[in-house]
Protein backbone atom coordinates (compact mmCIF):
# COMPACT_ATOMS: atom_id res chain seq x y z
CA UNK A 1 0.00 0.00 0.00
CA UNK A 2 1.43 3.34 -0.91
CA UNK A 3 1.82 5.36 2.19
CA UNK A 4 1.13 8.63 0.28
CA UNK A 5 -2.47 7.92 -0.74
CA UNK A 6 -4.54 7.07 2.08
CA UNK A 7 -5.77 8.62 4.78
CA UNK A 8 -4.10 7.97 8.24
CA UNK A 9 -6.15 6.54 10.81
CA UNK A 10 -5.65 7.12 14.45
CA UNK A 11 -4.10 3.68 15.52
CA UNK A 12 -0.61 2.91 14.46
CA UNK A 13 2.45 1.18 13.82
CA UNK A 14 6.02 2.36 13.42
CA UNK A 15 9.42 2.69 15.37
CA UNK A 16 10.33 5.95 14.11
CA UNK A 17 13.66 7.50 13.77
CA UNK A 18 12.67 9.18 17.84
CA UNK A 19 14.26 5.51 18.40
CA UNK A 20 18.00 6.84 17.90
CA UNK A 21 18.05 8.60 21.03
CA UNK A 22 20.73 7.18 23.19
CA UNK A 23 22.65 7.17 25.72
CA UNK A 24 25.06 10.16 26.15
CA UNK A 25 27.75 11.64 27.57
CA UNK A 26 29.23 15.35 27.47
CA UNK A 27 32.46 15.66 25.35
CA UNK A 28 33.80 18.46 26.43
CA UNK A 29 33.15 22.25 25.79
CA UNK A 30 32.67 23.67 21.86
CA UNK A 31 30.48 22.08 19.25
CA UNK A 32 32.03 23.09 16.29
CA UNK A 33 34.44 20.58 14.64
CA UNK A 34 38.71 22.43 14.46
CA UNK A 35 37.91 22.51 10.71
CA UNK A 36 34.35 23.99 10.84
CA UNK A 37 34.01 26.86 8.09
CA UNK A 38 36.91 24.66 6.02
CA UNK A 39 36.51 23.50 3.34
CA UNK A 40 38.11 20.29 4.67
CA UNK A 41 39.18 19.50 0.48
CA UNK A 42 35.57 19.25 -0.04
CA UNK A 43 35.68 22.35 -3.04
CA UNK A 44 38.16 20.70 -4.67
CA UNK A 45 37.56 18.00 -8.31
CA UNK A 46 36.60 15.00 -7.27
CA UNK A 47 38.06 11.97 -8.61
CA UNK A 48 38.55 10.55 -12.10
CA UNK A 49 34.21 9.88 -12.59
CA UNK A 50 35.39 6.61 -13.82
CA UNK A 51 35.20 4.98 -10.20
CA UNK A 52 31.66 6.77 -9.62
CA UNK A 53 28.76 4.99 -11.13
CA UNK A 54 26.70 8.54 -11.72
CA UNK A 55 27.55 11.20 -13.62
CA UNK A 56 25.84 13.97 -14.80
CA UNK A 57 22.84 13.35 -16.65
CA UNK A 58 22.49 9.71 -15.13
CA UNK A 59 20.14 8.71 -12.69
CA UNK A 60 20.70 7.28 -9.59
CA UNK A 61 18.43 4.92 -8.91
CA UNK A 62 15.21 6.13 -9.72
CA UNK A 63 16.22 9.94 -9.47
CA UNK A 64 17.74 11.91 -12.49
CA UNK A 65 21.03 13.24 -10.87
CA UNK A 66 20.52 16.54 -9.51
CA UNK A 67 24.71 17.61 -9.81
CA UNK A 68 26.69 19.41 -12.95
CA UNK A 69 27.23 22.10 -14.76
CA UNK A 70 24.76 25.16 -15.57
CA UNK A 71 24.68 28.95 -15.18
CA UNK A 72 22.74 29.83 -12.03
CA UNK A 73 23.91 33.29 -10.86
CA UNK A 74 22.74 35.78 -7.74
CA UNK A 75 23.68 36.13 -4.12
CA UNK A 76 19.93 35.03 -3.88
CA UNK A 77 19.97 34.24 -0.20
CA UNK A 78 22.19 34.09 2.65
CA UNK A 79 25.08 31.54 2.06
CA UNK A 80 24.47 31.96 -1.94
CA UNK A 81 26.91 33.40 -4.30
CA UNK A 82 27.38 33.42 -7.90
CA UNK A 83 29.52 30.43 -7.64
CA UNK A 84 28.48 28.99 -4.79
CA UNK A 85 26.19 27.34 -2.07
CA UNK A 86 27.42 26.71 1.52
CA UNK A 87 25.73 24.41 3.26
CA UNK A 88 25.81 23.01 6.99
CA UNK A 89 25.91 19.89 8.64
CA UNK A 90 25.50 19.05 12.25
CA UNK A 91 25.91 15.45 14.47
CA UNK A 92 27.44 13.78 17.19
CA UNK A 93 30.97 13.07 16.19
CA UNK A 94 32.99 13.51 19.32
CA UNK A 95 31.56 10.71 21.47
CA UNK A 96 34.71 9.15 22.83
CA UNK A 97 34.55 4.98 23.32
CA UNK A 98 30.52 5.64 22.79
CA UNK A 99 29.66 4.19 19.11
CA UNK A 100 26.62 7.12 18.20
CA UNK A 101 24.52 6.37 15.71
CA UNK A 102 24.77 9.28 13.88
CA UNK A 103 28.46 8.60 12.86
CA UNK A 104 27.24 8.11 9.56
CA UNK A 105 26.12 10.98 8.80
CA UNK A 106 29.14 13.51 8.24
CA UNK A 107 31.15 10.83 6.14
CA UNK A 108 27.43 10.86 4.18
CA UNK A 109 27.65 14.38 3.90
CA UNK A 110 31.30 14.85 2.78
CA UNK A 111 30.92 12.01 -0.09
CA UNK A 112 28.06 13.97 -1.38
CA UNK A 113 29.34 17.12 -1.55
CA UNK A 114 32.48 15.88 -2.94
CA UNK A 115 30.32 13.80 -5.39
CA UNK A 116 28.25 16.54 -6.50
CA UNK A 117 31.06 19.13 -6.97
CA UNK A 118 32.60 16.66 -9.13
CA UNK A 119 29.55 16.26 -11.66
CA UNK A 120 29.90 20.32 -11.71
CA UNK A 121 28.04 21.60 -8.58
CA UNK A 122 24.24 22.44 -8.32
CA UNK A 123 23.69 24.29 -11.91
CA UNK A 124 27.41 25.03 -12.05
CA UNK A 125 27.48 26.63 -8.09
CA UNK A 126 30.23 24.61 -6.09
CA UNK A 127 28.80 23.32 -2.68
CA UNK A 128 30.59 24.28 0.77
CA UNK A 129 30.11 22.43 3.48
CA UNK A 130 30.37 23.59 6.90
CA UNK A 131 30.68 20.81 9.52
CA UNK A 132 29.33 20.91 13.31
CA UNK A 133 29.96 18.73 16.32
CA UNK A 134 27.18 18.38 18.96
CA UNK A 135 29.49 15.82 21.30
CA UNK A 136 25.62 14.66 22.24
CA UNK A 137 25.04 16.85 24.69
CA UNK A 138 26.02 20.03 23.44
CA UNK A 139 23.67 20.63 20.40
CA UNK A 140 22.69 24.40 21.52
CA UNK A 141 26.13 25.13 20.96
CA UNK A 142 26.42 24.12 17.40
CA UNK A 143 23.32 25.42 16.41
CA UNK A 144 24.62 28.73 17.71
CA UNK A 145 27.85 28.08 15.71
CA UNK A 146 25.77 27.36 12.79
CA UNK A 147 23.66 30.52 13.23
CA UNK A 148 26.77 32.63 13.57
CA UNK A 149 28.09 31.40 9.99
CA UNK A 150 24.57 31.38 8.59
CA UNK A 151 25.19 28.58 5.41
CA UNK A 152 22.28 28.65 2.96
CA UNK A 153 20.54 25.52 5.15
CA UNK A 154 21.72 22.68 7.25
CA UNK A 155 21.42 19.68 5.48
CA UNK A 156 21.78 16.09 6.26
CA UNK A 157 21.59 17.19 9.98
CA UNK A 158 20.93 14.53 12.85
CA UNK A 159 21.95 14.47 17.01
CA UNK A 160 20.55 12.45 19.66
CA UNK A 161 19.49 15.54 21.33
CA UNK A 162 18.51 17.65 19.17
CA UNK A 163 14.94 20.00 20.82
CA UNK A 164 17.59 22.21 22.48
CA UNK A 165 18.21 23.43 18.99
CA UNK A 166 15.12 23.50 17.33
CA UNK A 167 14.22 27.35 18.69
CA UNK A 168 17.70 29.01 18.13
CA UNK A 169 17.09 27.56 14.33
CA UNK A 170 13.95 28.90 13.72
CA UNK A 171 15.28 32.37 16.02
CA UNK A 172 17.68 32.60 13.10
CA UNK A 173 15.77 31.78 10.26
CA UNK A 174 18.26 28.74 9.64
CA UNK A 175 16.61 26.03 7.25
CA UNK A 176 16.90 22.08 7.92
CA UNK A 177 16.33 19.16 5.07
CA UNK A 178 17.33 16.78 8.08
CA UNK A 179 18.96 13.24 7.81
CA UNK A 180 16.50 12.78 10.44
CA UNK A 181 14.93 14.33 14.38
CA UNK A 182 15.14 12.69 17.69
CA UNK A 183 12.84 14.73 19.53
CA UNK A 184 9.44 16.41 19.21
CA UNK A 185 10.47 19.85 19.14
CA UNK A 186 12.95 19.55 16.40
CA UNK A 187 10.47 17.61 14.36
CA UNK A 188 7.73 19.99 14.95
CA UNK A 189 9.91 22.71 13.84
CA UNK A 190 8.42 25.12 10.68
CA UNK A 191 11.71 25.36 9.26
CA UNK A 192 12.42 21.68 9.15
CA UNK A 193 12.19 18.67 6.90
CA UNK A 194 13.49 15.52 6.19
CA UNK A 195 13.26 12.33 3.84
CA UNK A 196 11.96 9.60 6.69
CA UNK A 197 9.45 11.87 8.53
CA UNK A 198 8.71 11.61 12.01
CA UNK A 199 6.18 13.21 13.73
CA UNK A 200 6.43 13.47 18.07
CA UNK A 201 2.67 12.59 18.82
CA UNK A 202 1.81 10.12 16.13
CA UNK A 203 4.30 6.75 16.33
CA UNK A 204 3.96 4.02 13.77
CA UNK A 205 3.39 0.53 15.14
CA UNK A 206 3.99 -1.80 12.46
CA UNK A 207 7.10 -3.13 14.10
CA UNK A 208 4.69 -3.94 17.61
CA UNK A 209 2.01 -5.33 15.61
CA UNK A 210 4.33 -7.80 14.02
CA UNK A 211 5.52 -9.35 17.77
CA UNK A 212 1.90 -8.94 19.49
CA UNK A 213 0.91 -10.87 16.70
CA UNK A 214 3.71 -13.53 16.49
CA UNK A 215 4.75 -13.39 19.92
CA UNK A 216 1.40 -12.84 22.00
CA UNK A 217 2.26 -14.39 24.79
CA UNK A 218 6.07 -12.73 25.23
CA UNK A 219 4.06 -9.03 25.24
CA UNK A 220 2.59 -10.15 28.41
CA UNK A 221 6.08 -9.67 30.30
CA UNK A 222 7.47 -7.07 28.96
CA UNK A 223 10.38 -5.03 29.59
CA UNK A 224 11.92 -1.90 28.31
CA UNK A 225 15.59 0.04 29.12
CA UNK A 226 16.67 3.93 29.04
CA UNK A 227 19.17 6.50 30.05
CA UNK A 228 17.05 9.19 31.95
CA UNK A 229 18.47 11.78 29.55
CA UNK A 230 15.58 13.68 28.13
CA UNK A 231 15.40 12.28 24.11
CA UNK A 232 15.87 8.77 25.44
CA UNK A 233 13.33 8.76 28.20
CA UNK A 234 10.80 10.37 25.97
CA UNK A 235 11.21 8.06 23.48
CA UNK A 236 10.68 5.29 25.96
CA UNK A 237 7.55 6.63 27.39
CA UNK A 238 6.02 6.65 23.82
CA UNK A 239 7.37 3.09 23.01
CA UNK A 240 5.74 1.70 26.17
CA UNK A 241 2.35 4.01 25.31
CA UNK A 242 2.34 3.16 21.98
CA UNK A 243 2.92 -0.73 22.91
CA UNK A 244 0.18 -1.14 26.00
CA UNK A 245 -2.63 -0.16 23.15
CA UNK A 246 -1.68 -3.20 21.54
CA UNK A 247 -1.77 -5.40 24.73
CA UNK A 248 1.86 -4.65 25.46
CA UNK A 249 1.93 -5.38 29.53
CA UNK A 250 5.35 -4.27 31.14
CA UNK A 251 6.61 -6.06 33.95
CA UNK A 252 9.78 -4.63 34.03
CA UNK A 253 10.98 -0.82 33.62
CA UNK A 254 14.81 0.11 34.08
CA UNK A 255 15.56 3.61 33.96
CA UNK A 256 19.07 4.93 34.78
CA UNK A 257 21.29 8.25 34.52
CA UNK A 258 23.30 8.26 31.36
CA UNK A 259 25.18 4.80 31.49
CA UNK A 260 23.99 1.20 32.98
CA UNK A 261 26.65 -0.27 34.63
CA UNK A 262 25.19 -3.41 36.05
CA UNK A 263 23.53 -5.60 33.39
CA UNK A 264 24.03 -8.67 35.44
CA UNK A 265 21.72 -7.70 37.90
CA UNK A 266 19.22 -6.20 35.23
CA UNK A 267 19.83 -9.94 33.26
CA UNK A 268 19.17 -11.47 36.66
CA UNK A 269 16.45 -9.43 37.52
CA UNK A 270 14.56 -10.22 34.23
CA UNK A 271 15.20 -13.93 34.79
CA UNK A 272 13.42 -14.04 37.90
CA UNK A 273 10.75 -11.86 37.01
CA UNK A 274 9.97 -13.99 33.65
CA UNK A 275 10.34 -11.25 31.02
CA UNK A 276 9.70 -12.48 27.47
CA UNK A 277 10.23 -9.69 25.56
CA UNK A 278 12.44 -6.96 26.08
CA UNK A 279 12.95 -2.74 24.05
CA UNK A 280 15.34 -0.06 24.70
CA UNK A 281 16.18 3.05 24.03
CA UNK A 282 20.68 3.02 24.19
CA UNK A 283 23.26 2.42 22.54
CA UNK A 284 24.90 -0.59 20.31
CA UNK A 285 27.56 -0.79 22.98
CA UNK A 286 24.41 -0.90 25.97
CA UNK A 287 22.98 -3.52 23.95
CA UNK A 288 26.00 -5.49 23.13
CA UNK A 289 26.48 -5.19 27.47
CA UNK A 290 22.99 -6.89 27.85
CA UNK A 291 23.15 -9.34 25.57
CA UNK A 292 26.02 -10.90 26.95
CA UNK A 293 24.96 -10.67 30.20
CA UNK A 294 21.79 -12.56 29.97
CA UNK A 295 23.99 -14.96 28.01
CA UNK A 296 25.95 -15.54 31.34
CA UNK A 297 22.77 -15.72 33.09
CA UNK A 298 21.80 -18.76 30.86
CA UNK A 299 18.48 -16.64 30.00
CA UNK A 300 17.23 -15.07 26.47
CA UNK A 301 13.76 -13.51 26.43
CA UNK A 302 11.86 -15.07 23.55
CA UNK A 303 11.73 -11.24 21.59
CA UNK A 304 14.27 -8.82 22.26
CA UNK A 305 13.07 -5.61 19.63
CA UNK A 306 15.84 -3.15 18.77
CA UNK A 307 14.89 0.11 16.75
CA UNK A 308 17.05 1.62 13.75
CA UNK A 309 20.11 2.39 15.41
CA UNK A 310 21.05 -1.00 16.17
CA UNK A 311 21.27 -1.96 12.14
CA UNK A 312 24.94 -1.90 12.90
CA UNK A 313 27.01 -4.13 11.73
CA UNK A 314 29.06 -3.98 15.41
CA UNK A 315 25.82 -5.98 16.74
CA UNK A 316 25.62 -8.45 14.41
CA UNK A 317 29.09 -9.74 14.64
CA UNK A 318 29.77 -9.15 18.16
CA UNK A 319 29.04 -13.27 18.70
CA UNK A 320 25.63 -12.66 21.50
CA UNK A 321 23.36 -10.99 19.12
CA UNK A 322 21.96 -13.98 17.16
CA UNK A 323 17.87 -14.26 17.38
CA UNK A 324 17.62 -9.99 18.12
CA UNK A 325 15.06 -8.11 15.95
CA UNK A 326 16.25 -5.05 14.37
CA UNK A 327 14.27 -2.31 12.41
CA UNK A 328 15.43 -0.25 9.31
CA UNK A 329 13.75 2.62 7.87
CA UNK A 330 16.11 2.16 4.55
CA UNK A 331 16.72 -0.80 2.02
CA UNK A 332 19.00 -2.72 3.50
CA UNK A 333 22.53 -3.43 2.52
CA UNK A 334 22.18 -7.18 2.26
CA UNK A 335 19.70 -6.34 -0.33
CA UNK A 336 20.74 -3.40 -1.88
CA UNK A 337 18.16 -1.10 -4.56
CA UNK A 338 20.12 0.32 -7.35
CA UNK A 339 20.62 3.74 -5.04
CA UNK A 340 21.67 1.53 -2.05
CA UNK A 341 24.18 0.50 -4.33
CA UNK A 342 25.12 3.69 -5.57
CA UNK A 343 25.08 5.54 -1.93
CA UNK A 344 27.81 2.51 -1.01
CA UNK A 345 30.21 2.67 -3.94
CA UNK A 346 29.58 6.47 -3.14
CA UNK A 347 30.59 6.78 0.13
CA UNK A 348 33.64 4.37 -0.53
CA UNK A 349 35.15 6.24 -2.69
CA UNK A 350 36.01 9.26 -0.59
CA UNK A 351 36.44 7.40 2.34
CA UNK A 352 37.29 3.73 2.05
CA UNK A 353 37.11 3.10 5.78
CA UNK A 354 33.63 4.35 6.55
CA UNK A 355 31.16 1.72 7.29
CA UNK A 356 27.41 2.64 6.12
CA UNK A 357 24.57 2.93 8.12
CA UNK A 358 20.91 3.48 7.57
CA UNK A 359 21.42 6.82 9.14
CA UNK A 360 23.62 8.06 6.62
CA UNK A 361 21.79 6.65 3.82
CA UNK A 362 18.95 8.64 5.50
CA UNK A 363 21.51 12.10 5.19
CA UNK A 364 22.49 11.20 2.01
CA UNK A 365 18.94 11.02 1.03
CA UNK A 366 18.22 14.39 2.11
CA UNK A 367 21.46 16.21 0.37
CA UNK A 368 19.63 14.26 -3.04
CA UNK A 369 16.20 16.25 -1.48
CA UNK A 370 17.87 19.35 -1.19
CA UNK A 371 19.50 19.31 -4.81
CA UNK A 372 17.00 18.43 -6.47
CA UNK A 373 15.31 21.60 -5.51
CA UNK A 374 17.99 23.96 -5.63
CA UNK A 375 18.49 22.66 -8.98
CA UNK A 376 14.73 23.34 -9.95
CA UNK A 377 15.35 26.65 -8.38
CA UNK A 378 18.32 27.41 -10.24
CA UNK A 379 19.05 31.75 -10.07
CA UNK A 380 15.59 31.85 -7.72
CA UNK A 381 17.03 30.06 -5.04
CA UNK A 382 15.68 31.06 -0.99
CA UNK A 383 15.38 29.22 1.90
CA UNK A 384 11.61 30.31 1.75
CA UNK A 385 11.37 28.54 -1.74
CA UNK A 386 13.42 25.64 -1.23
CA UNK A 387 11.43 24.88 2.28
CA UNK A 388 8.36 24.95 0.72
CA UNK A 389 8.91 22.97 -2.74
CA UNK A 390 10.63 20.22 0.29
CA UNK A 391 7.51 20.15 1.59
CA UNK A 392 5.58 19.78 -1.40
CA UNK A 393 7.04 16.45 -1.91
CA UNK A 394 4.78 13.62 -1.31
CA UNK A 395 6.70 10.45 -3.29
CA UNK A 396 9.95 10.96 -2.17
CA UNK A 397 12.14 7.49 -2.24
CA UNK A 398 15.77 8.95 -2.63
CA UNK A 399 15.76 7.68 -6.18
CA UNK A 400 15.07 4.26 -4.34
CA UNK A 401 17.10 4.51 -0.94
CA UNK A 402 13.74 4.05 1.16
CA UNK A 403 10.33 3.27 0.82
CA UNK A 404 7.96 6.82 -0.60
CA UNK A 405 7.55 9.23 1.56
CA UNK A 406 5.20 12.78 2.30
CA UNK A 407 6.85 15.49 3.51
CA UNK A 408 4.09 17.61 3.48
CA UNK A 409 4.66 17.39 7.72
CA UNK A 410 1.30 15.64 7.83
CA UNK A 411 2.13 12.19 7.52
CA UNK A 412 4.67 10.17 9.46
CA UNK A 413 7.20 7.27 8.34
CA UNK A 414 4.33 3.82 8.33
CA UNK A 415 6.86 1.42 6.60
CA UNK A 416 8.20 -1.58 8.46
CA UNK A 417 10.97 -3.78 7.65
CA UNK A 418 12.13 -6.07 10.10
CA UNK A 419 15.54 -8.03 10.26
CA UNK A 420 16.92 -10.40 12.95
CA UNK A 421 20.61 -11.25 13.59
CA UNK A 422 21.11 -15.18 11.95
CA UNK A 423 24.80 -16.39 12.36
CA UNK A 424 26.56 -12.91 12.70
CA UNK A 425 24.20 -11.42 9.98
CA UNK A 426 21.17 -9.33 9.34
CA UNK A 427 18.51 -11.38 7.61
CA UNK A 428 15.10 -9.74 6.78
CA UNK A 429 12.54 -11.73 7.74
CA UNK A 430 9.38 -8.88 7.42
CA UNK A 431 7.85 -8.40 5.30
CA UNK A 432 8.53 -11.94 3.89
CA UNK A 433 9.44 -10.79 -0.09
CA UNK A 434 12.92 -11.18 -1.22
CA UNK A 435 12.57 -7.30 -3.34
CA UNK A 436 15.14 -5.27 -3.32
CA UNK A 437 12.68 -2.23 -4.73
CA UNK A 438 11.84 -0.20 -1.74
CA UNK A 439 8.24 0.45 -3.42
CA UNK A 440 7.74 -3.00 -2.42
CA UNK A 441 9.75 -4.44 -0.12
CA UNK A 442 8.37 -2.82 2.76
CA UNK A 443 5.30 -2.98 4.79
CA UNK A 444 3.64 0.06 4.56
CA UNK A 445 0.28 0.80 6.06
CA UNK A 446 -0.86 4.36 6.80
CA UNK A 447 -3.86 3.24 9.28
CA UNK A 448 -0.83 1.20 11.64
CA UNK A 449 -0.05 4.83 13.69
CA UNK A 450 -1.80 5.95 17.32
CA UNK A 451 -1.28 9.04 18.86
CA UNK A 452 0.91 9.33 21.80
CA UNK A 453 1.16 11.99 24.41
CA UNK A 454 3.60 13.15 27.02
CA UNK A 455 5.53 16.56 28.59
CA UNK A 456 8.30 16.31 25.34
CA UNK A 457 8.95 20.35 24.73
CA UNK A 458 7.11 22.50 22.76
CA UNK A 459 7.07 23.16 19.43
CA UNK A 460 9.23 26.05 18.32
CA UNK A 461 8.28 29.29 17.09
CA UNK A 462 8.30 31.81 14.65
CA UNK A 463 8.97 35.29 15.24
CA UNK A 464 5.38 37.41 14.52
């Protein structure tokens, strides 16, 4: 079922992209990475186009490539020259030990740009990236770095705790086509948008219908894990809402400040209490710690059900993740589409090293968003024009990097694919096709969402 043509109903399914908010810890004073307002080689030709599968004038995917040569001229909005478009980019890079799951995203970032200048820029204007670190606490800060420097838009932005920012951006009129939000006031924001949306109050539940259905006697003992920082805890609260309206009962609720250092207890506490199935909200690393500790407790709940941010490949092979449930909101890379496949030789080529993540496809799909309008735009480009025509998309796939989306800001992300960790690798095993077309690979039901409510921030906004 296309999610873009029928009405949403107010019931749900869907572990959103809220799901990546983890657990934290501060990095130190300053946001804003040494080379911030660098270039960091990014301006500069990109390699021979021979090892890039696109080029200007193909597609990639499904999309007609939105990067080459043309004669777009004007300073036509802040951060926009004759020659060129700067651009800004913010996430949690400076975590220390912690493995974030936004690491993706500024490797996603600097491929593109370096991709796209290399194919000629956006109608001949060379892109400029500026590069922000919110050390996932500290995303104020780089939001007021970024409104300081004042690049056309932020794009391909993502941080685990991200409402802290979402009224500075709108206080300085800075534009977001977002890799993805964490939080409700960030994805309530006016001037934001992004390729997977995800509104606050409405959570998809395609991904809890599939275990209360399979597994209905595992919901009954239920239990779910967060740091008490604010993104993860209110993510939590909507998982467990979201959940008990399907019959979800939770026997079992561990809360803790920033960092769980005892997961033999919790593993032993879960074994004598019975729990079948178990959620969190934390990190790879968190889950990696639990995993192995009910291992050494001789205990595995029948369904343990991890959201997006455990598609990592660190999970998989870590040797006591075999039998977890794990959710993507992109095509996975065991199955790539065409753009998967793209976005991967892509990213490799400007940085060998880098692994992928669904996260950074999810960035990568929103610097495609945000070229393909400023292309359209050409020597009328404005944040006020580039928002809206954003927001006027209602089909967006990323030329076939995830299932179509609306971005109108009234629909949220209904499509559910479900994997599960077989012998040190993701295997899909929902929906039960073998496509590797996003159109149809997916589950995607519109009327699979219910409202959810809580004390998450308010909205942000605009100056009258």
């Amino acid at each position: 079922m296309n999610v873009n043509t029928t009405t949403t109903r107010t019931r749900c399914r869907r572990i959103t992209a809220l799901g990546l908010s983890v657990l934290l810890v501060a990095a130190g004073c300053g946001n804003r990475t040494d080379n911030a307002g660098d270039d960091n080689g990014l301006n500069s030709t990109a390699p021979s186009q021979t090892t890039t599968a696109t080029a200007a004038g193909d597609d990639f995917g499904t999309l007609p490539v939105p990067c080459g040569p043309g004669d777009a001229k004007g300073a036509t909005d802040k951060g926009v020259t004759d020659s060129t478009i700067t651009i800004g980019v913010i996430s949690d890079k400076n975590a220390g030990a912690i493995r974030v799951p936004t690491a993706g995203i500024e490797p996603s970032m600097q491929a593109f740009v370096k991709w796209c200048n290399g194919l000629g820029g956006i109608n001949g204007r060379k892109l400029e990236l500026k590069t922000y670190d919110a050390k996932l606490l500290n995303s104020l800060d780089a939001a007021k770095q970024a409104c300081d420097d004042q690049p056309f838009a932020l794009v391909g932005t993502g941080v685990v705790q991200d409402a802290p920012m979402a009224q500075p951006l709108v206080d300085c009129g800075l534009i977001s086509v977002s890799a993805y939000t964490a939080t409700y006031p960030m994805t309530a924001s006016p001037l934001n948008v992004e390729p997977v949306p995800n509104l606050g109050n409405i959570y998809a539940t395609g991904t809890a219908e599939y275990f209360a259905k399979k597994f209905p006697d595992a919901i009954k003992a239920g239990a779910v894990f967060s740091p008490t920082t604010a993104a993860a805890a209110d993510q939590a609260d909507r998982a467990v809402q979201a959940r008990k309206e399907l019959g979800y009962d939770f026997i079992y609720e561990n809360h803790y400040p920033l960092i769980q250092n005892d997961w033999k207890t919790q593993a032993q506490t879960m074994k004598n209490k019975g729990v079948q199935y178990v959620t969190m909200v934390d990190t790879v690393n968190a889950a990696i710690g639990m995993l192995q500790a009910l291992d050494d407790a001789n205990y595995r709940p029948e369904v343990i059900d991890l959201g997006q941010q455990y598609y990592d490949s660190t999970l998989a092979s870590s040797g006591v993740a075999d039998g977890v449930f794990v959710q993507t909101n992109t095509q996975p890379f065991e199955n790539p589409s065409p753009a998967i496949s793209e976005y991967v030789k892509i990213l490799h080529q400007y940085d060998s090293k880098v692994a992928e993540t669904s996260l950074g496809v999810q960035a990568f799909s929103a610097a495609l968003l945000f070229a393909t309008i400023a292309k359209k735009l050409g020597s009328d480009l404005t944040r006020d024009a580039l928002l809206a025509d954003a927001k006027a998309e209602t089909d967006w796939t990323g030329g076939g990097l995830h299932p179509p989306q609306d971005l109108s800001g009234k629909k949220t992300n209904t499509c559910t694919m479900i994997l599960k960790v077989e012998k040190g690798k993701f295997v899909k095993v929902f929906p039960t096709n073998d496509s590797n077309d996003p159109t149809k690979s997916f589950e995607c039901d519109p009327e699979a969402v219910t409202e959810v409510h809580g004390n998450w921030g308010a909205p942000p906004t605009t100056v009258q």
